[in-house]
N, C-alpha and C. Protein backbone atom coordinates (compact mmCIF):
# COMPACT_ATOMS: atom_id res chain seq x y z
N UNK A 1 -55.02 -12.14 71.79
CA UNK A 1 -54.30 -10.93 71.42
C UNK A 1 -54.50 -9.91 72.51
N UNK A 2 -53.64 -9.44 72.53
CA UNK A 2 -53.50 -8.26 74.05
C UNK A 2 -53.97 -7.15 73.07
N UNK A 3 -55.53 -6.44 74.13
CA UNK A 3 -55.64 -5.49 73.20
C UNK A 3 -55.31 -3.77 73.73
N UNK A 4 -54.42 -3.94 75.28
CA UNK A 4 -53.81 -2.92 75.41
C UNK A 4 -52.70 -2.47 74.71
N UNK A 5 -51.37 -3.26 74.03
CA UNK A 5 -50.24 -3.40 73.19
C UNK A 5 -51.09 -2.32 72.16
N UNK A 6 -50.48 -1.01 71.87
CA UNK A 6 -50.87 -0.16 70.69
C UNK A 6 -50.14 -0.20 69.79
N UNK A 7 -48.80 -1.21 69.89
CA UNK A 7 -48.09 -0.83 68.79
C UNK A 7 -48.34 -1.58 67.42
N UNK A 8 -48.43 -0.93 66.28
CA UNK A 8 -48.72 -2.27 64.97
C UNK A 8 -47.91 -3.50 65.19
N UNK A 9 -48.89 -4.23 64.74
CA UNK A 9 -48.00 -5.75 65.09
C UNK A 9 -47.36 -5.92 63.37
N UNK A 10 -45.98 -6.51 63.70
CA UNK A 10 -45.15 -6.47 62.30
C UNK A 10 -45.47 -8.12 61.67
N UNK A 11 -46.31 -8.40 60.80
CA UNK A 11 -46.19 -10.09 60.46
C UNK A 11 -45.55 -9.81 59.24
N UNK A 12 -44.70 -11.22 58.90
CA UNK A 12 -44.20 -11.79 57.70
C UNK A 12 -45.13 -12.27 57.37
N UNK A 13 -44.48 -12.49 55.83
CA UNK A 13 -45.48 -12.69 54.58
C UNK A 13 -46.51 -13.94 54.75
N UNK A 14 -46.06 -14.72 55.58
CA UNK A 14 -47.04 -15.81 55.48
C UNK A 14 -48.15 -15.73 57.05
N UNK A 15 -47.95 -14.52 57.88
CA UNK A 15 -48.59 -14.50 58.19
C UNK A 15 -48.67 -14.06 60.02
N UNK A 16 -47.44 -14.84 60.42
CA UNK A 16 -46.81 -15.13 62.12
C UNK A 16 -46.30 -13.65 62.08
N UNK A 17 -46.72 -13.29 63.28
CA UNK A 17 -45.97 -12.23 63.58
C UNK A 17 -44.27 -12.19 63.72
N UNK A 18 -43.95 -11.08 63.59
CA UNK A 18 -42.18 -10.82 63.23
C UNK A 18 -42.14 -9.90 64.38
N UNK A 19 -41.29 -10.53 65.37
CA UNK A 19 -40.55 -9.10 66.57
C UNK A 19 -39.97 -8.55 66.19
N UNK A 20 -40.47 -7.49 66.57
CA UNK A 20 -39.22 -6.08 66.32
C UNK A 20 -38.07 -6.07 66.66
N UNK A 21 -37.00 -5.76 66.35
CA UNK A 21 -36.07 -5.60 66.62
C UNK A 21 -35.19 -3.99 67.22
N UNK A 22 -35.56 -4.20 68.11
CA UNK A 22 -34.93 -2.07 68.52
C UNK A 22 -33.51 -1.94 67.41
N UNK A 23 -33.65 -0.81 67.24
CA UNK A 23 -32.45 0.01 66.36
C UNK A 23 -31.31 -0.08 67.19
N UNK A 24 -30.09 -0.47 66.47
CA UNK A 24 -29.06 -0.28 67.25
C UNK A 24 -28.63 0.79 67.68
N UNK A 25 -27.68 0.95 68.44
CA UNK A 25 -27.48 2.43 68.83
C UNK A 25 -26.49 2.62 67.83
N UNK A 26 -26.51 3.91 67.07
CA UNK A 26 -25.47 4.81 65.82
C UNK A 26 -24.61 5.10 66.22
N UNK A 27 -23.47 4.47 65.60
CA UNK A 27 -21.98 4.49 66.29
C UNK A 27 -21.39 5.98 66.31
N UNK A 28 -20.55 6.55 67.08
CA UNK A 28 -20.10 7.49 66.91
C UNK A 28 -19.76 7.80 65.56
N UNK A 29 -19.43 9.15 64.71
CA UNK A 29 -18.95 9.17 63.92
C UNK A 29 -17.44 10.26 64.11
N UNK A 30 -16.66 10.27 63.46
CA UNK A 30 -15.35 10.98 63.81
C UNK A 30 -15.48 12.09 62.70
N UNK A 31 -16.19 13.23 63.23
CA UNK A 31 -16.49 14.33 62.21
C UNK A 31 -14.93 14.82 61.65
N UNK A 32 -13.68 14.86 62.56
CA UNK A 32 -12.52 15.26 61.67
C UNK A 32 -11.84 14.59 60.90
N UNK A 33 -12.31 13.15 60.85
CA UNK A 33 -11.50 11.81 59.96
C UNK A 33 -12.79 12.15 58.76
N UNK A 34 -13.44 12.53 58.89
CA UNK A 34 -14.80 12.46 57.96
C UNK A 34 -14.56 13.86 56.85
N UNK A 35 -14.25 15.02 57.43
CA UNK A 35 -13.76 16.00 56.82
C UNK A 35 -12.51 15.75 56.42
N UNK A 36 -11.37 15.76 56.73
CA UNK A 36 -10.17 15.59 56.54
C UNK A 36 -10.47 14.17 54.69
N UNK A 37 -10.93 12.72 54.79
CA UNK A 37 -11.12 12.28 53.89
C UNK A 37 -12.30 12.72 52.79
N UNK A 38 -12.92 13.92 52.99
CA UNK A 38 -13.95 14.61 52.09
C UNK A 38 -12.61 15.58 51.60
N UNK A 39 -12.10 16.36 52.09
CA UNK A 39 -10.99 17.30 51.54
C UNK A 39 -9.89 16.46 50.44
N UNK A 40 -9.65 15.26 51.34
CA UNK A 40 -8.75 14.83 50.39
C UNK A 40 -9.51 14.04 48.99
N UNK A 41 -10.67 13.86 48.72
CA UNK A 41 -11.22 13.05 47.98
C UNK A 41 -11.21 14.58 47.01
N UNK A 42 -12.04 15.62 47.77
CA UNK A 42 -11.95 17.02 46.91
C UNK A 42 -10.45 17.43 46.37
N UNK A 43 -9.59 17.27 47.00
CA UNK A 43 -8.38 17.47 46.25
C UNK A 43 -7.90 16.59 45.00
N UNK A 44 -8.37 15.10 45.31
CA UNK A 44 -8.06 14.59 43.76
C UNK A 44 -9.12 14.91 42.62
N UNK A 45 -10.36 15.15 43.16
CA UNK A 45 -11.34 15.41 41.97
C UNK A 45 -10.83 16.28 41.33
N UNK A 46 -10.05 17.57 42.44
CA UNK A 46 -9.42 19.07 41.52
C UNK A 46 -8.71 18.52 40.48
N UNK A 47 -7.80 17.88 40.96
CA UNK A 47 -6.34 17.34 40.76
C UNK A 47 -6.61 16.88 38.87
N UNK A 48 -7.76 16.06 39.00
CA UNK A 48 -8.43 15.46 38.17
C UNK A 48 -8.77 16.72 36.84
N UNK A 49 -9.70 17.03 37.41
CA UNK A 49 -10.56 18.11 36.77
C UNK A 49 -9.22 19.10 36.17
N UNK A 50 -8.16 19.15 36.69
CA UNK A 50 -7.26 20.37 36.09
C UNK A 50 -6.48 19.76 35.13
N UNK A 51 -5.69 18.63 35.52
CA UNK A 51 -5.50 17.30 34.53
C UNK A 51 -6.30 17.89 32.59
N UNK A 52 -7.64 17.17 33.60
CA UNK A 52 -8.02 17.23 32.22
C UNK A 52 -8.29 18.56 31.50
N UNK A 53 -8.50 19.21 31.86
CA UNK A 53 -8.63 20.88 31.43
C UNK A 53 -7.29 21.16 31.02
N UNK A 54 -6.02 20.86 31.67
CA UNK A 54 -4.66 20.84 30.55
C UNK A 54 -4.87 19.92 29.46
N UNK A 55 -5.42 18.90 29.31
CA UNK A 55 -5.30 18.14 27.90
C UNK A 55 -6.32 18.83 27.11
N UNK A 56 -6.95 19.12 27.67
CA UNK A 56 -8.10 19.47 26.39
C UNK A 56 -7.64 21.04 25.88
N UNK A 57 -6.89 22.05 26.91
CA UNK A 57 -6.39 23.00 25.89
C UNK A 57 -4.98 22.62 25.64
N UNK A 58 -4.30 21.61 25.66
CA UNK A 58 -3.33 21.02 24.85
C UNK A 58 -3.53 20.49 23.22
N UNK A 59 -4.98 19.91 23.45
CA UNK A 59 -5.79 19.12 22.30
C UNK A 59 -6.28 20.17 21.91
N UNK A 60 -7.00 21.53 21.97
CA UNK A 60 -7.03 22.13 21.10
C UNK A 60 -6.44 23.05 20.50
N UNK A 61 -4.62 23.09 20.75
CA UNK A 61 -3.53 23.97 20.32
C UNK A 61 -2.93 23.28 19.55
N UNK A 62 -2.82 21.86 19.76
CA UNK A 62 -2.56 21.01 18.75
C UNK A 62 -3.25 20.31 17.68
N UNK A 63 -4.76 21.05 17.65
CA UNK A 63 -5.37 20.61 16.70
C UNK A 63 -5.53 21.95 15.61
N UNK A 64 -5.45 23.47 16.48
CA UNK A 64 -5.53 24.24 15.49
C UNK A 64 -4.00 24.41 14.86
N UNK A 65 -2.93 23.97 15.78
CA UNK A 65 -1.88 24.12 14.49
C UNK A 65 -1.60 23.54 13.53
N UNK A 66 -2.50 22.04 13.50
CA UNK A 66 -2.38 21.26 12.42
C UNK A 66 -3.25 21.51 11.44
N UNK A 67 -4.26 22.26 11.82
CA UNK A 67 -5.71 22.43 10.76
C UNK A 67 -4.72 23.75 10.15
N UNK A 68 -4.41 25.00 10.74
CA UNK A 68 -3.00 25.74 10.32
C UNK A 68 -1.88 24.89 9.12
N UNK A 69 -1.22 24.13 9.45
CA UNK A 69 -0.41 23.19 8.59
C UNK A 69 -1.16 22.73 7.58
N UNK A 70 -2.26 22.22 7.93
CA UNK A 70 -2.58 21.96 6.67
C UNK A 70 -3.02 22.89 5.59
N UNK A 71 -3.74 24.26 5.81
CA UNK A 71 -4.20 25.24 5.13
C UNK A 71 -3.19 25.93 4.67
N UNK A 72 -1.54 26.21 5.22
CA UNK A 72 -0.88 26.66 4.71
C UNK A 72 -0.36 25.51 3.33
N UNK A 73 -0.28 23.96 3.99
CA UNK A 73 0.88 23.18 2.79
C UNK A 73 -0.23 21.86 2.35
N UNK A 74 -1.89 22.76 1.83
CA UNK A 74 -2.05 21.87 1.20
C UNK A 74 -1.70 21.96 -0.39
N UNK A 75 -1.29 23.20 -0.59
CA UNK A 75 -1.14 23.23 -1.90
C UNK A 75 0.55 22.71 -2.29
N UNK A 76 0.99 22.29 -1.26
CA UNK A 76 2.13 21.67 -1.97
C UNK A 76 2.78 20.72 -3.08
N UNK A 77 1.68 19.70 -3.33
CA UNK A 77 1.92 19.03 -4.58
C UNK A 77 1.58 19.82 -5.85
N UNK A 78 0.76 20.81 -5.48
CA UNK A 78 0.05 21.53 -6.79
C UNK A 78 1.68 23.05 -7.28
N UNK A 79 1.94 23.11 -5.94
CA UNK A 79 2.80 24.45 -6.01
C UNK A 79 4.48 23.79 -6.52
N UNK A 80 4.80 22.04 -6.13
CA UNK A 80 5.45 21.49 -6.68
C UNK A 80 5.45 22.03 -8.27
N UNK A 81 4.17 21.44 -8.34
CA UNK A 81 4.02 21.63 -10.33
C UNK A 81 4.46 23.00 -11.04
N UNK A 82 3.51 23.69 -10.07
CA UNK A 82 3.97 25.23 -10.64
C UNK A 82 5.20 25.71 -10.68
N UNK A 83 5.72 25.33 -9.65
CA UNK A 83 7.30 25.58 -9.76
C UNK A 83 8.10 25.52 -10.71
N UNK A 84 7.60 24.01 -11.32
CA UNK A 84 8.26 23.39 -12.19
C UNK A 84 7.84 24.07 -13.49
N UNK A 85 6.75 24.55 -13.77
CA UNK A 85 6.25 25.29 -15.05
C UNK A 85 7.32 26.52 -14.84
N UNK A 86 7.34 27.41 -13.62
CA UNK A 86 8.21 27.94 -13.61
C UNK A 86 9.68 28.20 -14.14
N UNK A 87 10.16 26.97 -13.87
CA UNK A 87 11.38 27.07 -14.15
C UNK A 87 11.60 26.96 -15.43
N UNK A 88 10.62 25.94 -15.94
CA UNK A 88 11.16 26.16 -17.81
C UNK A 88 10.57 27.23 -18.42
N UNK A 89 9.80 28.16 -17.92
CA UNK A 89 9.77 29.22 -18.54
C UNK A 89 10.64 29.99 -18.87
N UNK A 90 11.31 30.10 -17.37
CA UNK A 90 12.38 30.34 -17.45
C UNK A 90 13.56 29.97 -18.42
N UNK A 91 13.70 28.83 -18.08
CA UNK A 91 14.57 28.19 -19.21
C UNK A 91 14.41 28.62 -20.92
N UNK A 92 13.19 28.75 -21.32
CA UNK A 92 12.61 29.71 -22.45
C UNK A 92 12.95 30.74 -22.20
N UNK A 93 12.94 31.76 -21.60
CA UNK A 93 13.67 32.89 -21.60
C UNK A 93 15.12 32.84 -22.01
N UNK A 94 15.47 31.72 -20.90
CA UNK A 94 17.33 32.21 -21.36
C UNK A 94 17.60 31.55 -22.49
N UNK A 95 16.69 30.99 -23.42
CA UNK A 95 17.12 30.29 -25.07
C UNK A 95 16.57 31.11 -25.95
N UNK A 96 16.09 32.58 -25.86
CA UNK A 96 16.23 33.34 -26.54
C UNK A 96 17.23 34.30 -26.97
N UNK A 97 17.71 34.53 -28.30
CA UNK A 97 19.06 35.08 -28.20
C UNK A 97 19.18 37.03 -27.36
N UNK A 98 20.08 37.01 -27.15
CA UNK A 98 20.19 38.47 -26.20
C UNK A 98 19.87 39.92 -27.34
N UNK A 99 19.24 40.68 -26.52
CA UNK A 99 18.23 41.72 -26.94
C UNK A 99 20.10 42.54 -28.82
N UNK A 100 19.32 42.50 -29.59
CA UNK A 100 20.73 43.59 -30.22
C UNK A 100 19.82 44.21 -31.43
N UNK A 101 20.35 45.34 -31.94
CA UNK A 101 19.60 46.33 -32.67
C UNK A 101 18.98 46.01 -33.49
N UNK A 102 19.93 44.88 -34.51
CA UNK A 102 18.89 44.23 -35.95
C UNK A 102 18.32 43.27 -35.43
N UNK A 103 17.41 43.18 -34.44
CA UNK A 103 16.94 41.90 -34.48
C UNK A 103 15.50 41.73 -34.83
N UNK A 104 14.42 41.32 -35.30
CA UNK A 104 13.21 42.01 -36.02
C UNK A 104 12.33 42.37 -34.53
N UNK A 105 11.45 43.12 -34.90
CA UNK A 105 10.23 43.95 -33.78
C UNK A 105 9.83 42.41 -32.90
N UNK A 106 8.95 41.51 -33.22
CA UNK A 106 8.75 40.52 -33.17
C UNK A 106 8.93 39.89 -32.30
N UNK A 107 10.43 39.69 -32.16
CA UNK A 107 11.41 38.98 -31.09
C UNK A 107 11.31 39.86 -30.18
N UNK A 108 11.80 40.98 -30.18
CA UNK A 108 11.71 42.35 -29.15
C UNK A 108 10.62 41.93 -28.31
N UNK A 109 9.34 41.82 -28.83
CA UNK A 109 8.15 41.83 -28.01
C UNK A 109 7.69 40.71 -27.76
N UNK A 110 8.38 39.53 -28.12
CA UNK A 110 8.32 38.31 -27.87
C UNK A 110 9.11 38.32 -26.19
N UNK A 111 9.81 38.28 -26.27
CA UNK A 111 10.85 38.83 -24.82
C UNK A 111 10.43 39.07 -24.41
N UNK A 112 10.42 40.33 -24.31
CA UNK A 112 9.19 41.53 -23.53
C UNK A 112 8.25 40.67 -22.79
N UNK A 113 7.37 39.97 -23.24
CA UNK A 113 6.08 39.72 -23.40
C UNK A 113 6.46 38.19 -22.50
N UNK A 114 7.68 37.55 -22.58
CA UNK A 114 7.40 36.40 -22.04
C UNK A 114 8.06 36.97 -20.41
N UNK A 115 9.21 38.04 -20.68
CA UNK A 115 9.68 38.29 -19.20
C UNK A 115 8.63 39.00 -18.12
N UNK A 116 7.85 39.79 -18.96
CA UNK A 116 6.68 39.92 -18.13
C UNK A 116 5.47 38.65 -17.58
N UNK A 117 5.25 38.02 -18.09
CA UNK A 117 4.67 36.46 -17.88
C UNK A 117 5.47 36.24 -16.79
N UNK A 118 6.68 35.81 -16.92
CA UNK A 118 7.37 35.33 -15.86
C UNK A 118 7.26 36.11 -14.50
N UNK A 119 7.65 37.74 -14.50
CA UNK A 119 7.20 38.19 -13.02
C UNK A 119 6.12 38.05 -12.72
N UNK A 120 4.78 38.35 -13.68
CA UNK A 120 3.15 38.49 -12.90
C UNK A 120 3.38 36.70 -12.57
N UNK A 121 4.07 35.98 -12.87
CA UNK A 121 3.90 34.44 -12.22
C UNK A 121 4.48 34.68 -10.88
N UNK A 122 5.69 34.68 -10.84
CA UNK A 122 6.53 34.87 -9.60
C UNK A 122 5.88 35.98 -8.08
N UNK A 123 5.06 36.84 -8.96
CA UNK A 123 4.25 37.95 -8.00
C UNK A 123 3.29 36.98 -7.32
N UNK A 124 2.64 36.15 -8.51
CA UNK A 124 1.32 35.28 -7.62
C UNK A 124 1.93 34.57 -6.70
N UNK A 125 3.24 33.82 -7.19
CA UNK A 125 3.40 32.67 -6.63
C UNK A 125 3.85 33.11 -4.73
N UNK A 126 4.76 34.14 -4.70
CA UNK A 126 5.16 34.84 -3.49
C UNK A 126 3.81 35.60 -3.00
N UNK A 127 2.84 35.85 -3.91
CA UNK A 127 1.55 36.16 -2.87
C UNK A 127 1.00 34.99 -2.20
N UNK A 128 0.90 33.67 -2.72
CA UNK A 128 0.70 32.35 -1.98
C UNK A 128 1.80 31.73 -1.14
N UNK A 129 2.67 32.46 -1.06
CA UNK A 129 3.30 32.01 -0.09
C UNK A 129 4.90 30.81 -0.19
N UNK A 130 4.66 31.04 -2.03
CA UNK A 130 5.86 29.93 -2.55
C UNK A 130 6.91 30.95 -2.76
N UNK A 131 8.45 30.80 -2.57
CA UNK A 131 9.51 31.97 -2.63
C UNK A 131 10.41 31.26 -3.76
N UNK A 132 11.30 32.08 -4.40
CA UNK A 132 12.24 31.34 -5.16
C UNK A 132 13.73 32.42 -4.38
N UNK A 133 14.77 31.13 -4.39
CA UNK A 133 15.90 31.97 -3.77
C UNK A 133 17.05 31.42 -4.92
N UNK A 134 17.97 32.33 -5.08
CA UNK A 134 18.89 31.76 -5.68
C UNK A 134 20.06 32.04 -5.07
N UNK A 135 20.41 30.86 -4.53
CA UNK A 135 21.94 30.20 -3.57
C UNK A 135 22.89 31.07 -3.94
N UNK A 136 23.17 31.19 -5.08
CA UNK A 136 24.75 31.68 -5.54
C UNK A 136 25.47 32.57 -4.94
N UNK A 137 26.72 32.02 -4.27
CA UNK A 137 27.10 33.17 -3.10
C UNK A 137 27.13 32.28 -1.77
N UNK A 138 25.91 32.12 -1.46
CA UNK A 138 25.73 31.65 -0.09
C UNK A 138 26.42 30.17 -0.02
N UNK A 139 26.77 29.98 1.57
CA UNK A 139 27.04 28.60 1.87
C UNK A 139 26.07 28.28 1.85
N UNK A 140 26.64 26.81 1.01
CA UNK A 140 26.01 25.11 0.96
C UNK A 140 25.27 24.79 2.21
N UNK A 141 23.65 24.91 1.89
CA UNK A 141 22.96 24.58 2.74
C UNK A 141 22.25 23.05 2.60
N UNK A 142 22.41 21.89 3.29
CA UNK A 142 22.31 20.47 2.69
C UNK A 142 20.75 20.63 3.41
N UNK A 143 20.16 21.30 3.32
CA UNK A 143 18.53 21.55 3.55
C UNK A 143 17.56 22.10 2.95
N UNK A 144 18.73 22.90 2.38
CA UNK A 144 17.96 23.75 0.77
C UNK A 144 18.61 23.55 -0.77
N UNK A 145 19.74 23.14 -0.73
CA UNK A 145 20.64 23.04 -1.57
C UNK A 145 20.77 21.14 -2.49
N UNK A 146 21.09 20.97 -3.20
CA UNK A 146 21.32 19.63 -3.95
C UNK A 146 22.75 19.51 -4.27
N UNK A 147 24.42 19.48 -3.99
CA UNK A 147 25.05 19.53 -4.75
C UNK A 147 25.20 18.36 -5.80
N UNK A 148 25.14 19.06 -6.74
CA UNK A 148 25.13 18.26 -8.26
C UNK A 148 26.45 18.10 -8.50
N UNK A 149 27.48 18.89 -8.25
CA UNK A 149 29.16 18.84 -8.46
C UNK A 149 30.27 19.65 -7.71
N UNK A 150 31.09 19.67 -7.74
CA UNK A 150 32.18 20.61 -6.60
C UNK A 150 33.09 20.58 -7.84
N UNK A 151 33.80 21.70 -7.67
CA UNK A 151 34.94 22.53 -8.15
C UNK A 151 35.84 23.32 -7.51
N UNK A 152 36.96 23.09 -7.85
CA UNK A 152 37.79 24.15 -7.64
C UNK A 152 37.83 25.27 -7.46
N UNK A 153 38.26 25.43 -6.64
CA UNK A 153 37.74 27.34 -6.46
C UNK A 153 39.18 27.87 -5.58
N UNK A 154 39.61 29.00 -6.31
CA UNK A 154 41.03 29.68 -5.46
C UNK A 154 40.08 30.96 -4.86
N UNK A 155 38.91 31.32 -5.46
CA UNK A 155 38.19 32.75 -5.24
C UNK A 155 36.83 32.37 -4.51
N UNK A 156 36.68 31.26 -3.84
CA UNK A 156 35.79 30.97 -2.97
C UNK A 156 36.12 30.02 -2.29
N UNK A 157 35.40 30.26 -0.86
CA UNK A 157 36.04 29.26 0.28
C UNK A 157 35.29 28.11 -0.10
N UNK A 158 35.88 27.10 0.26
CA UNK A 158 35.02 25.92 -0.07
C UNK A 158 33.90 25.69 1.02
N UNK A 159 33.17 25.14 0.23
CA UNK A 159 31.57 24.60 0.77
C UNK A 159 31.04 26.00 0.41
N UNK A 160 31.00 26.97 -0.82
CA UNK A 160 30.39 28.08 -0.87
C UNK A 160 29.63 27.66 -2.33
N UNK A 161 28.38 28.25 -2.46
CA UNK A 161 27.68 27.64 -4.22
C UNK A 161 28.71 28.82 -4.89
N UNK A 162 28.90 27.95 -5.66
CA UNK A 162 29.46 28.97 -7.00
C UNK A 162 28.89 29.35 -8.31
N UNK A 163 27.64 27.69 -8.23
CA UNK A 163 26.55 28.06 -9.48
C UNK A 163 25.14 27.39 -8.95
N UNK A 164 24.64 28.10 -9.54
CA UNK A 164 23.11 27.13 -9.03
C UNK A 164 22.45 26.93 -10.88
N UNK A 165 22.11 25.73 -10.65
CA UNK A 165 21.37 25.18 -12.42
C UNK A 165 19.69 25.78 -11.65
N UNK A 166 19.27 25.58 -10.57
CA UNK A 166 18.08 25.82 -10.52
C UNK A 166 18.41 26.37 -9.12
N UNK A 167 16.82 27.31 -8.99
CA UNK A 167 16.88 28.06 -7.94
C UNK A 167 16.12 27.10 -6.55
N UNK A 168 16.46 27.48 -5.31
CA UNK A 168 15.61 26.68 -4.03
C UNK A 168 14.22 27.38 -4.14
N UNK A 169 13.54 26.56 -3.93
CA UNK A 169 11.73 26.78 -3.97
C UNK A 169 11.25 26.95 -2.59
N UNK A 170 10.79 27.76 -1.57
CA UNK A 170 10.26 27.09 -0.54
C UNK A 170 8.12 27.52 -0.89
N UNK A 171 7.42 26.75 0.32
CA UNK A 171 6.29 27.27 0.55
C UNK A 171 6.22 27.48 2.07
N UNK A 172 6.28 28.57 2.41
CA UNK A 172 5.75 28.65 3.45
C UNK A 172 6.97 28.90 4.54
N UNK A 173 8.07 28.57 4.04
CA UNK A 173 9.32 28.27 4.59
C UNK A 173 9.65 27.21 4.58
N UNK A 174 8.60 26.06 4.05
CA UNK A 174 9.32 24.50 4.22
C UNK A 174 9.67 24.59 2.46
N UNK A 175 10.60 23.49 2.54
CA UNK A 175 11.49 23.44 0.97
C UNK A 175 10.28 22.57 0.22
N UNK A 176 10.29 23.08 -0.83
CA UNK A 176 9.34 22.48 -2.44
C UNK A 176 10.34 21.80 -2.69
N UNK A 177 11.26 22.38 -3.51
CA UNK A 177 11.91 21.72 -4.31
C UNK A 177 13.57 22.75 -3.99
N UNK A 178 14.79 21.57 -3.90
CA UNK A 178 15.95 22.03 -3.52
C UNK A 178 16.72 22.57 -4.51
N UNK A 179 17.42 23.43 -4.22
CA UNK A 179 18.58 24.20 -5.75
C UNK A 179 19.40 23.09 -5.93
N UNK A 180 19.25 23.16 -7.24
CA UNK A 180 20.77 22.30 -7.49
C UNK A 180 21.90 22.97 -8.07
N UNK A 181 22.96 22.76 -7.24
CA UNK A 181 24.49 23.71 -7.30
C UNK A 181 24.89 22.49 -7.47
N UNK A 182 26.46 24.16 -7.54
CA UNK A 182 27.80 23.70 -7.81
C UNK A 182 28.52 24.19 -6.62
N UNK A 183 29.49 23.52 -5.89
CA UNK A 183 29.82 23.72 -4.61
C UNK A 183 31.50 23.78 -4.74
N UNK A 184 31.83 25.02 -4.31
CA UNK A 184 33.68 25.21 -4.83
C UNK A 184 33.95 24.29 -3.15
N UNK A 185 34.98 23.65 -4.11
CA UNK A 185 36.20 22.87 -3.17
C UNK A 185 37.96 23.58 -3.14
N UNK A 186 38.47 23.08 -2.24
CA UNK A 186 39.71 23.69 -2.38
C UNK A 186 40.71 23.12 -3.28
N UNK A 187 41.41 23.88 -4.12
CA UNK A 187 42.31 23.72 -5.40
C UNK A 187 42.87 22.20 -4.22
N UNK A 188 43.43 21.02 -5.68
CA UNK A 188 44.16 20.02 -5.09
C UNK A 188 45.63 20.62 -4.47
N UNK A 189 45.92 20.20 -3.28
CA UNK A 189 47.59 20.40 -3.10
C UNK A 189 47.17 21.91 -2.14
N UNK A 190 46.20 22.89 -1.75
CA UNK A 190 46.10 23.33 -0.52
C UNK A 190 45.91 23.44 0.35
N UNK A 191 46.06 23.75 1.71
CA UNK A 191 45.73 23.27 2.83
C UNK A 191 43.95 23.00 2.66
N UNK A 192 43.37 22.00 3.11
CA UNK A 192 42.03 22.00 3.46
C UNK A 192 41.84 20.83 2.13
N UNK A 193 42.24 20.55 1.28
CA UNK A 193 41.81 20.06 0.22
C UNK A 193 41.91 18.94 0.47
N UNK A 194 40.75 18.10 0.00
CA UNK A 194 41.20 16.17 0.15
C UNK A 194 42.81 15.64 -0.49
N UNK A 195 43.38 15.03 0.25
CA UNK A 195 44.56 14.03 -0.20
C UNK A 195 43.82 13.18 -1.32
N UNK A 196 44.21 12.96 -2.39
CA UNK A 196 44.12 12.09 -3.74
C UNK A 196 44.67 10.82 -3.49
């Protein structure tokens, strides 16, 4: 063994020495191909990163308008019902005979007593957000409306309600339950009227 050589001698595992090998020389590097592909790698990460920052406040505008939708129309099967209690109350009202002098105290305040019932209902129901409209007058709306029958009509244009049996329900603005009319058509034999 040469004992001027100062440098550590490198052996493998079993024992023989291992020559060193000098370091190669480090290739140039091209600092503006090196920046230029760091910029562009930084531009898709943005690209990326903004991407997703639009979906996620997409995902949460579309999640609070549905949690919205639902808090406004979960009571819709329930406000269905009520409606419907509604209307035959109604219907009890108009099968009482009309208010006249001999008629006993009784009845008087029977009336009384149920037409008031009926608004403090109608007050709650439009404080929650359920409306009652009644068509009559207005054009035939096939979104709010049911026609149940058409008639003749010389004193209304056709496609106009001329009666409604029940009033349109909405909640919220979406339809509960649709009016069911009567929809004037044009007399047979005038202009506009179906051929027979």
């Amino acid at each position: 063994m040469n004992t001027h050589d100062t440098s550590p001698e490198t052996r493998a595992p079993d024992g023989e020495p291992v020559a060193e090998v000098p370091p190669a020389a480090a290739e140039p590097i091209d600092v503006n191909a090196r920046i230029a592909a760091l910029e562009a790698e930084l531009g898709e990460m943005r690209d990326r990163w903004m991407r997703a920052e639009a979906d996620m406040a997409n995902l949460r505008a579309r999640t609070r308008r549905e949690v919205e939708e639902t808090r406004q129309y979960a009571v819709q099967k329930f406000g269905r019902d009520v409606v419907e209690a509604a209307e035959n109350l109604k219907r009890g009202l108009d099968s009482i005979p009309p208010a006249h002098d001999s008629e006993p105290d009784i009845v008087a305040k029977l009336r009384d007593g149920f037409a008031g019932v009926e608004r403090n209902l109608l007050t709650v129901l439009e404080r929650n957000g359920i409306r009652c409209e009644d068509p009559t007058g207005a054009a035939f709306d096939p979104n709010l409306h049911q026609a149940m029958a058409e008639q003749e009509s010389v004193e209304h244009p056709p496609g106009t309600v001329i009666q409604a049996w029940t009033p349109a329900w909405t909640l919220n603005g979406r339809l509960l339950r649709p009016a069911m009319v009567v929809v004037s058509k044009a007399p047979t034999g005038e202009p506009g009227a179906p051929a027979r």
